[in-house]
Protein backbone atom coordinates (compact mmCIF):
# COMPACT_ATOMS: atom_id res chain seq x y z
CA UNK A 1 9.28 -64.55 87.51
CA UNK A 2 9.48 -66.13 91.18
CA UNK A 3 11.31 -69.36 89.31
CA UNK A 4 14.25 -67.25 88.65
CA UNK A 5 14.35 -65.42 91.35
CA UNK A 6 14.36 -68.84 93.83
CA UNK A 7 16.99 -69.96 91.24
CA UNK A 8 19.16 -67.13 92.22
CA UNK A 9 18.66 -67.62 95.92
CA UNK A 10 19.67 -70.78 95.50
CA UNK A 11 23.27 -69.88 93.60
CA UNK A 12 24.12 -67.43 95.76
CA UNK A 13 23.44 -69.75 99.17
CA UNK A 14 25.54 -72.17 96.99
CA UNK A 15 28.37 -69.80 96.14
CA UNK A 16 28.43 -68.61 99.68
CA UNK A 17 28.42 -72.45 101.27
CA UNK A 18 31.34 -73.21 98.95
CA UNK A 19 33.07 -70.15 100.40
CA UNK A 20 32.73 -71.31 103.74
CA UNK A 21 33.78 -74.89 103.23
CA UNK A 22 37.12 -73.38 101.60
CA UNK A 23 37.61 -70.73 104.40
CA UNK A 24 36.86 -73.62 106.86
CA UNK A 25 39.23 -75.94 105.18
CA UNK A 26 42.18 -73.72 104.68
CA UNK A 27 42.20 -71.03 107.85
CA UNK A 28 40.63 -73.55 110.79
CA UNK A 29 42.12 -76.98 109.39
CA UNK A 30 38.58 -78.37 109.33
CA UNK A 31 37.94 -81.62 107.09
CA UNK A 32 34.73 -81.73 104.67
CA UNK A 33 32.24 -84.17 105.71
CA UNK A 34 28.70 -83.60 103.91
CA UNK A 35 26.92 -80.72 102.73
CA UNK A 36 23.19 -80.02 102.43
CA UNK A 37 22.09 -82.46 104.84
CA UNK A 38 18.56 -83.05 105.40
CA UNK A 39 17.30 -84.28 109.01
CA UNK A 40 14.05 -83.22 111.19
CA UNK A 41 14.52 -79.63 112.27
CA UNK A 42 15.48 -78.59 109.03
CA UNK A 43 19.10 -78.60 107.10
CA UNK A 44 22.82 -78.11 108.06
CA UNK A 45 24.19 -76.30 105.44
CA UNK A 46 27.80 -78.21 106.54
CA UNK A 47 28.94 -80.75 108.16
CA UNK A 48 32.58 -80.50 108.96
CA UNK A 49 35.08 -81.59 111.69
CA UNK A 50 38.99 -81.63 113.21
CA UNK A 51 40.38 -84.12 114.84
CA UNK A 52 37.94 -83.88 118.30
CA UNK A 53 35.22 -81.36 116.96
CA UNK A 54 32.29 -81.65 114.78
CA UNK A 55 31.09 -78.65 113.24
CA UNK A 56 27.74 -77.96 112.06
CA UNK A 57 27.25 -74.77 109.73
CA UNK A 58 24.24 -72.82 108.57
């Protein structure tokens, strides 16, 4: 069924964003900002930043 399978697609992007916000957090000393955000050329997966840097991931 193409439901589940877009349901899976979307866990494991999920699982793997959450990874990356922890990595982020604990090995660069980045700070959580949003996540998912929607604007006009599509979506940043997250939206982190240090003390001088914002950093957008995908």
């Amino acid at each position: 069924p193409f439901g589940a399978r877009s349901l899976n697609r979307r866990a494991t992007g999920t699982h793997y964003k959450q990874h990356a916000r922890r990595y982020l957090e604990h090995h660069a000393g980045l700070t959580f900002v949003a996540a998912n955000m929607n604007c006009r050329g599509g979506e940043l997966g997250l939206i982190m930043r240090d003390e001088h840097t914002w950093v957008f991931v995908e």
